[in-house]
PDB file of N, CA and C in Angstrom:
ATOM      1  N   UNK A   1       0.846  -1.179   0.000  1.00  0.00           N
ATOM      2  CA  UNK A   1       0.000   0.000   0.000  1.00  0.00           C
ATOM      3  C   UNK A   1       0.889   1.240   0.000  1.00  0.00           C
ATOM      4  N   UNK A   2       0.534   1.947  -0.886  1.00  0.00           N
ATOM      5  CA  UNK A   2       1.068   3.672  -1.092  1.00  0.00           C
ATOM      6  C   UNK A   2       0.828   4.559  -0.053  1.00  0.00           C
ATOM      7  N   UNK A   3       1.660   5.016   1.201  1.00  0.00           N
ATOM      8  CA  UNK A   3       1.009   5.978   1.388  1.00  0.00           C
ATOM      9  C   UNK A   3       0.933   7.723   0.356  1.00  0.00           C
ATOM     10  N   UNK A   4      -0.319   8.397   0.464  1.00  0.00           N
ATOM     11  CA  UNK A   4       0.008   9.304  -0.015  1.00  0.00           C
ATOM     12  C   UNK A   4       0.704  10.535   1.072  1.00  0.00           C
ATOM     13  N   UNK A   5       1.933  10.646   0.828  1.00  0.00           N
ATOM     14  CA  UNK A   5       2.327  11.711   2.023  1.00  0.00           C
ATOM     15  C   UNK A   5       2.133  12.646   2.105  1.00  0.00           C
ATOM     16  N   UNK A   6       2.183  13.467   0.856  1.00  0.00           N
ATOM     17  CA  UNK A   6       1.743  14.836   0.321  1.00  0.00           C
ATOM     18  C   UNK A   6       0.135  15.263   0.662  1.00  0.00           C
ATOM     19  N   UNK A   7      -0.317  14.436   1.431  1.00  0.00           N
ATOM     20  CA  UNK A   7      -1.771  14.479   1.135  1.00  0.00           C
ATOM     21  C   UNK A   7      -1.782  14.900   3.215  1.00  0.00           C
ATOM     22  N   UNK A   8      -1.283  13.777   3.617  1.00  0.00           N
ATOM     23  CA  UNK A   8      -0.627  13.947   5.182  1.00  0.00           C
ATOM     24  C   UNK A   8      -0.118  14.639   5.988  1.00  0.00           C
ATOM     25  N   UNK A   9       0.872  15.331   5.006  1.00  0.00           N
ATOM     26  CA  UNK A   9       1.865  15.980   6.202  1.00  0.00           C
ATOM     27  C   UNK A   9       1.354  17.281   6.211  1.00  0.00           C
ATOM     28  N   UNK A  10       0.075  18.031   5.780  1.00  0.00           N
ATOM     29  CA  UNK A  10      -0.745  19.050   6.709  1.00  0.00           C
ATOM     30  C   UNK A  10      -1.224  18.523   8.030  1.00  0.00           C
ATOM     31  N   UNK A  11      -1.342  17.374   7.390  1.00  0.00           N
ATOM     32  CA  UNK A  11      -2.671  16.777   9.179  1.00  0.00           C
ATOM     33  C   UNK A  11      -1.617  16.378  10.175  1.00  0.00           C
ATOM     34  N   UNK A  12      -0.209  15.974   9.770  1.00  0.00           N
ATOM     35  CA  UNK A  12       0.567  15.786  10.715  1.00  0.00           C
ATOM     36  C   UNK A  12       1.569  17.018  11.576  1.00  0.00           C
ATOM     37  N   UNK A  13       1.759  18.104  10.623  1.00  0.00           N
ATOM     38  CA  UNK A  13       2.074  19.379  11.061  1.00  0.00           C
ATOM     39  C   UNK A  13       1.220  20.051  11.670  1.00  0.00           C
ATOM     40  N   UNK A  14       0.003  19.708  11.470  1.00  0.00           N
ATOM     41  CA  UNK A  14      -1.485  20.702  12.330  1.00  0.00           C
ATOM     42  C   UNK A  14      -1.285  19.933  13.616  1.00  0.00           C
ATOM     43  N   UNK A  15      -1.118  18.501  13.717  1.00  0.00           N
ATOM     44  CA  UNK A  15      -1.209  17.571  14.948  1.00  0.00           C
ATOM     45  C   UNK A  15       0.126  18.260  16.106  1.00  0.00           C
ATOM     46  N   UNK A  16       1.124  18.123  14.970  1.00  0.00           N
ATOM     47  CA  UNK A  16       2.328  18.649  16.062  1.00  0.00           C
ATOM     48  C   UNK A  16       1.959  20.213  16.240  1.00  0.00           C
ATOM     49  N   UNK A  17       1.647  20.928  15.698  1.00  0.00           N
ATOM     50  CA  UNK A  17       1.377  22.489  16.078  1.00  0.00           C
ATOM     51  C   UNK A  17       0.843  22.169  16.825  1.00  0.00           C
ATOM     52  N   UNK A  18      -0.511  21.512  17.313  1.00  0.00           N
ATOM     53  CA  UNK A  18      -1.589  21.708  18.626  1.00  0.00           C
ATOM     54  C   UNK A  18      -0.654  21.557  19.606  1.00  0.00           C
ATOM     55  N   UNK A  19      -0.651  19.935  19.668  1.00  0.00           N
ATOM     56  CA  UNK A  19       0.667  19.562  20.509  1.00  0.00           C
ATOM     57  C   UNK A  19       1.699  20.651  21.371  1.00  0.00           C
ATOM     58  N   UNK A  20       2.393  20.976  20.179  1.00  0.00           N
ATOM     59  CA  UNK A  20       3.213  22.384  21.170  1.00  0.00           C
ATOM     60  C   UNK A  20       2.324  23.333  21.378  1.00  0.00           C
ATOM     61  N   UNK A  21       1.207  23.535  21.300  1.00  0.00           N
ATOM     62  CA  UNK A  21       0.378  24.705  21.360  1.00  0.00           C
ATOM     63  C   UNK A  21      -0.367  24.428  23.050  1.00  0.00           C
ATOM     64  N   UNK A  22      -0.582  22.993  22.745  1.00  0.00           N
ATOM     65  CA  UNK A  22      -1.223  22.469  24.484  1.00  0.00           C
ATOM     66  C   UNK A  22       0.208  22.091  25.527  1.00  0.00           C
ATOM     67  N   UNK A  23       1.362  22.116  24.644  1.00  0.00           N
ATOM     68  CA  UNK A  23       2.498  21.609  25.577  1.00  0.00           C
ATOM     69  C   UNK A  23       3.045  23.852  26.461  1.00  0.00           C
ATOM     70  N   UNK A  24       2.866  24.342  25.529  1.00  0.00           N
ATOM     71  CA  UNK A  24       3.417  25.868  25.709  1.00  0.00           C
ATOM     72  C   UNK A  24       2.304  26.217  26.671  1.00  0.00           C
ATOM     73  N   UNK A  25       1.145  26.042  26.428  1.00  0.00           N
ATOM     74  CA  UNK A  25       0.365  26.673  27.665  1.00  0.00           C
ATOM     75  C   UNK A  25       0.158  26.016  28.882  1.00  0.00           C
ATOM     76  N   UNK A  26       0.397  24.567  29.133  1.00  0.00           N
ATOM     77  CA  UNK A  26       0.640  23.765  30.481  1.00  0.00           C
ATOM     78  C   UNK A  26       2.052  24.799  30.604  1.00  0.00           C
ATOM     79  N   UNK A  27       3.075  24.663  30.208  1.00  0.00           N
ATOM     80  CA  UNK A  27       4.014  25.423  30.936  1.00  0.00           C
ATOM     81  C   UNK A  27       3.853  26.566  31.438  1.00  0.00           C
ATOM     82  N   UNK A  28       2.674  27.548  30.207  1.00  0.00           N
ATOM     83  CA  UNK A  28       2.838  28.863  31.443  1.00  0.00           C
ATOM     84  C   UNK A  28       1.328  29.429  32.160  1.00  0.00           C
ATOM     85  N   UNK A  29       0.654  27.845  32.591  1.00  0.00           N
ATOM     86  CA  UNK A  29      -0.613  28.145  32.771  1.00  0.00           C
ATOM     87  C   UNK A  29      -0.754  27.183  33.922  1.00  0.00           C
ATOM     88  N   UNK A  30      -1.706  27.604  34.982  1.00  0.00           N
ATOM     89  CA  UNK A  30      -1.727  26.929  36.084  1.00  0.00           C
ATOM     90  C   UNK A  30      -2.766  25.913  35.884  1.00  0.00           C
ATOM     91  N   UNK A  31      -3.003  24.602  36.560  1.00  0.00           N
ATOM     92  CA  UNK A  31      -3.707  23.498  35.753  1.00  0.00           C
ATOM     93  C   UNK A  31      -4.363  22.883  37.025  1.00  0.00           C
ATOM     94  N   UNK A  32      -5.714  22.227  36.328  1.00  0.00           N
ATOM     95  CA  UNK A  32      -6.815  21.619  37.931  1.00  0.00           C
ATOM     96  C   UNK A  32      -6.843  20.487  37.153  1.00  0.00           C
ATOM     97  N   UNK A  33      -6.971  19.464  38.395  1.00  0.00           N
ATOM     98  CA  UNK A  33      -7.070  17.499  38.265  1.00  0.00           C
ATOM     99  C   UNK A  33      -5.767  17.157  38.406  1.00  0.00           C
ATOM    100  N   UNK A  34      -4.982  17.360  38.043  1.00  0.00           N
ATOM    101  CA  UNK A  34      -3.932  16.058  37.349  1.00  0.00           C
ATOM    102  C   UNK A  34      -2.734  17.435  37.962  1.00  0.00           C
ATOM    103  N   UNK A  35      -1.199  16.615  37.717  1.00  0.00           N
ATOM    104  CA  UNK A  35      -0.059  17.679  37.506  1.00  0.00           C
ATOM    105  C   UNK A  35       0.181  17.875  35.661  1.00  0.00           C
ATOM    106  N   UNK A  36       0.797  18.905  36.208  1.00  0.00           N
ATOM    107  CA  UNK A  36       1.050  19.279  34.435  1.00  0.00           C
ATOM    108  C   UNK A  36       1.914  18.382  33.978  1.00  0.00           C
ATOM    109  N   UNK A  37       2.944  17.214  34.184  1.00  0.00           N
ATOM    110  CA  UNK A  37       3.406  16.325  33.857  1.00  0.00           C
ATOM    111  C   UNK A  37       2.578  15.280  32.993  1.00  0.00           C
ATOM    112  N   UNK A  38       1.396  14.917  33.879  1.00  0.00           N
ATOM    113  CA  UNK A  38       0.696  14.224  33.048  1.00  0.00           C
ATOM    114  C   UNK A  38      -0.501  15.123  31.980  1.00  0.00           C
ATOM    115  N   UNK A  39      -1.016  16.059  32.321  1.00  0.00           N
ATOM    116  CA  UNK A  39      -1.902  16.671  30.910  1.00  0.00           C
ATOM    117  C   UNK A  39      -0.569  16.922  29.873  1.00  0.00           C
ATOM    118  N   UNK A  40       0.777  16.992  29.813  1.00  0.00           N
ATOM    119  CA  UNK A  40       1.569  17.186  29.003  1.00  0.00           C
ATOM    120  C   UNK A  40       1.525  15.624  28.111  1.00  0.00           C
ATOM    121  N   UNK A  41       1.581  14.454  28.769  1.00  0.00           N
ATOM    122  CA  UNK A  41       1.423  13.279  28.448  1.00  0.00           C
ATOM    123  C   UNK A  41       0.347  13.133  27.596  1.00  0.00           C
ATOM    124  N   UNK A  42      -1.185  13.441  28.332  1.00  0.00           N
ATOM    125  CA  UNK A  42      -2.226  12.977  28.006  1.00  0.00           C
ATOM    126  C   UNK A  42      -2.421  13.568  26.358  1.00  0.00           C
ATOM    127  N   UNK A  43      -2.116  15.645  26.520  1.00  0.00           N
ATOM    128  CA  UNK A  43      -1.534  15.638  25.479  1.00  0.00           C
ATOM    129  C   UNK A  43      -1.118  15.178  23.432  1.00  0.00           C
ATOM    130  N   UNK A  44      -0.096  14.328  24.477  1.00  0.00           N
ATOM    131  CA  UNK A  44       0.746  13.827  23.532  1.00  0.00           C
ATOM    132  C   UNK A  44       0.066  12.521  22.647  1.00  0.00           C
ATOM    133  N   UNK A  45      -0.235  11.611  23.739  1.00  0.00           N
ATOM    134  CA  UNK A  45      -0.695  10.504  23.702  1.00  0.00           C
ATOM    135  C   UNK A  45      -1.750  10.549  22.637  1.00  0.00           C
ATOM    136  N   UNK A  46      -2.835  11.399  22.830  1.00  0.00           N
ATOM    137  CA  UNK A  46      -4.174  11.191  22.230  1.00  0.00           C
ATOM    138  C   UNK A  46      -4.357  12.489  21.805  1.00  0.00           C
ATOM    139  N   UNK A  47      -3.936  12.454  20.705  1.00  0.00           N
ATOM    140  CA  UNK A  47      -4.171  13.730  19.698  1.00  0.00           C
ATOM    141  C   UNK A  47      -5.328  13.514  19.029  1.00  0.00           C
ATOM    142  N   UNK A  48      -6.462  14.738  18.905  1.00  0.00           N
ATOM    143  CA  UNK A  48      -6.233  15.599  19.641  1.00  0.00           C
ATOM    144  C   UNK A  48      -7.171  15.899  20.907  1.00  0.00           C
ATOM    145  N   UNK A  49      -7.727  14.300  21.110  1.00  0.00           N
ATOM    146  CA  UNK A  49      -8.290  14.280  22.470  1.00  0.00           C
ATOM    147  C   UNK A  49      -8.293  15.098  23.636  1.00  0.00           C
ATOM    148  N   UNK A  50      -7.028  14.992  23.782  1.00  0.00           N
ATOM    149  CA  UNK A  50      -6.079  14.837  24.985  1.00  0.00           C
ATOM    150  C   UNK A  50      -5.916  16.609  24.823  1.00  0.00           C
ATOM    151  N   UNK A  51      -6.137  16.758  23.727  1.00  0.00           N
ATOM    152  CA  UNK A  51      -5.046  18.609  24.317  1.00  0.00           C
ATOM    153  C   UNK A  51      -6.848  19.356  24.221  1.00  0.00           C
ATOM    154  N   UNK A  52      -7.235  18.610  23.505  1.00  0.00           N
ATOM    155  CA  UNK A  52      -9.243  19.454  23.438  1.00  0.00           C
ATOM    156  C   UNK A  52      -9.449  19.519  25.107  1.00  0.00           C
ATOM    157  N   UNK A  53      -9.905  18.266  25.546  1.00  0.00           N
ATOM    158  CA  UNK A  53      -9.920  17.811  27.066  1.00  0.00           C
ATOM    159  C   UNK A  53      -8.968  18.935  28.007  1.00  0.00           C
ATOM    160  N   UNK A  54      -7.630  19.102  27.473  1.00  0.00           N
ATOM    161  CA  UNK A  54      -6.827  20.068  28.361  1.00  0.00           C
ATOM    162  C   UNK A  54      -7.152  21.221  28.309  1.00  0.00           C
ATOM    163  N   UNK A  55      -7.595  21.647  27.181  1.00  0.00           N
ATOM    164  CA  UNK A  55      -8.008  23.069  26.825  1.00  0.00           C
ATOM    165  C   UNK A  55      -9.673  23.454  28.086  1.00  0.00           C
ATOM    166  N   UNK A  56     -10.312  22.527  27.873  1.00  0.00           N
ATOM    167  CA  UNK A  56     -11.651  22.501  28.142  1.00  0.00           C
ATOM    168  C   UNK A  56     -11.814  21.839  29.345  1.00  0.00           C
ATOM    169  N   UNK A  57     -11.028  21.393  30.158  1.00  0.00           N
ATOM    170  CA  UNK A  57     -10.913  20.880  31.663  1.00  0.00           C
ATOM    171  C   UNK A  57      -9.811  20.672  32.457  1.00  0.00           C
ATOM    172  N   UNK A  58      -8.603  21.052  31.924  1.00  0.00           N
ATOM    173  CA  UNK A  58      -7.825  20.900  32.913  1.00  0.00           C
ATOM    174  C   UNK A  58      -6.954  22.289  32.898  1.00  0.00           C
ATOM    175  N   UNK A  59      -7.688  23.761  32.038  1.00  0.00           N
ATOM    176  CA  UNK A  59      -6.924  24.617  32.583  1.00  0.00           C
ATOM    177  C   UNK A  59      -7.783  25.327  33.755  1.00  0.00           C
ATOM    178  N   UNK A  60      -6.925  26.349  34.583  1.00  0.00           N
ATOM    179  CA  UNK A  60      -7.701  26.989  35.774  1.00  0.00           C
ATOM    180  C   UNK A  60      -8.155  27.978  34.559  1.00  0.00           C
ATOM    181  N   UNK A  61      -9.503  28.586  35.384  1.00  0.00           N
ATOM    182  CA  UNK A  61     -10.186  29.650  34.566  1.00  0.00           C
ATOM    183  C   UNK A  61      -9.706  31.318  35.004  1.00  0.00           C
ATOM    184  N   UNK A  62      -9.220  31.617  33.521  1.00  0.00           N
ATOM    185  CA  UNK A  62      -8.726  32.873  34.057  1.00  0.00           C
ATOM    186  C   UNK A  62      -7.745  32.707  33.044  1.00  0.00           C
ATOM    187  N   UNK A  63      -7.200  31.807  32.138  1.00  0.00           N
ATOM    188  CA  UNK A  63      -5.952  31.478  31.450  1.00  0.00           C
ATOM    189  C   UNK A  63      -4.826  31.614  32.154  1.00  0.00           C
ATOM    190  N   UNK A  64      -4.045  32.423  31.430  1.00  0.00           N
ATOM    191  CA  UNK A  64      -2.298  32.413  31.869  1.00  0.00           C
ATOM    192  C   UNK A  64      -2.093  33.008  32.835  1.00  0.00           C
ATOM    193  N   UNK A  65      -1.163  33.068  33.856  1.00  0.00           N
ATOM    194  CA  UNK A  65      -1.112  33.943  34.997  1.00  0.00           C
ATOM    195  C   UNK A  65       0.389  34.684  34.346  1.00  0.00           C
TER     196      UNK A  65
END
């Protein structure tokens, strides 16, 4: 089987942009449930589950300090 890559590597550059996008604001954002060790994980793991979920429940309200 072919992959087509050219067809991919938007959806895989959009994946890693979120990624650092949910990894940059655990660093400068204070976080409820979990330590920021693991929403950095969760994250990673389950794109883009994991950083929607972080966005929408595991930051404190108020954003960045």
């Amino acid at each position: 089987m072919d992959i087509p890559w050219a067809a991919l590597a938007p959806v895989i550059v959009a994946a890693l942009a979120f990624v650092g996008y949910c990894w940059f604001d655990i660093s400068r954002s204070d976080v409820r449930y979990l330590p920021k060790w693991a929403w950095a994980v969760i994250c990673l793991l389950s794109v883009p589950m994991g950083g929607i979920v972080y966005l929408l429940v595991g930051r404190e309200p108020g954003g960045a300090r």
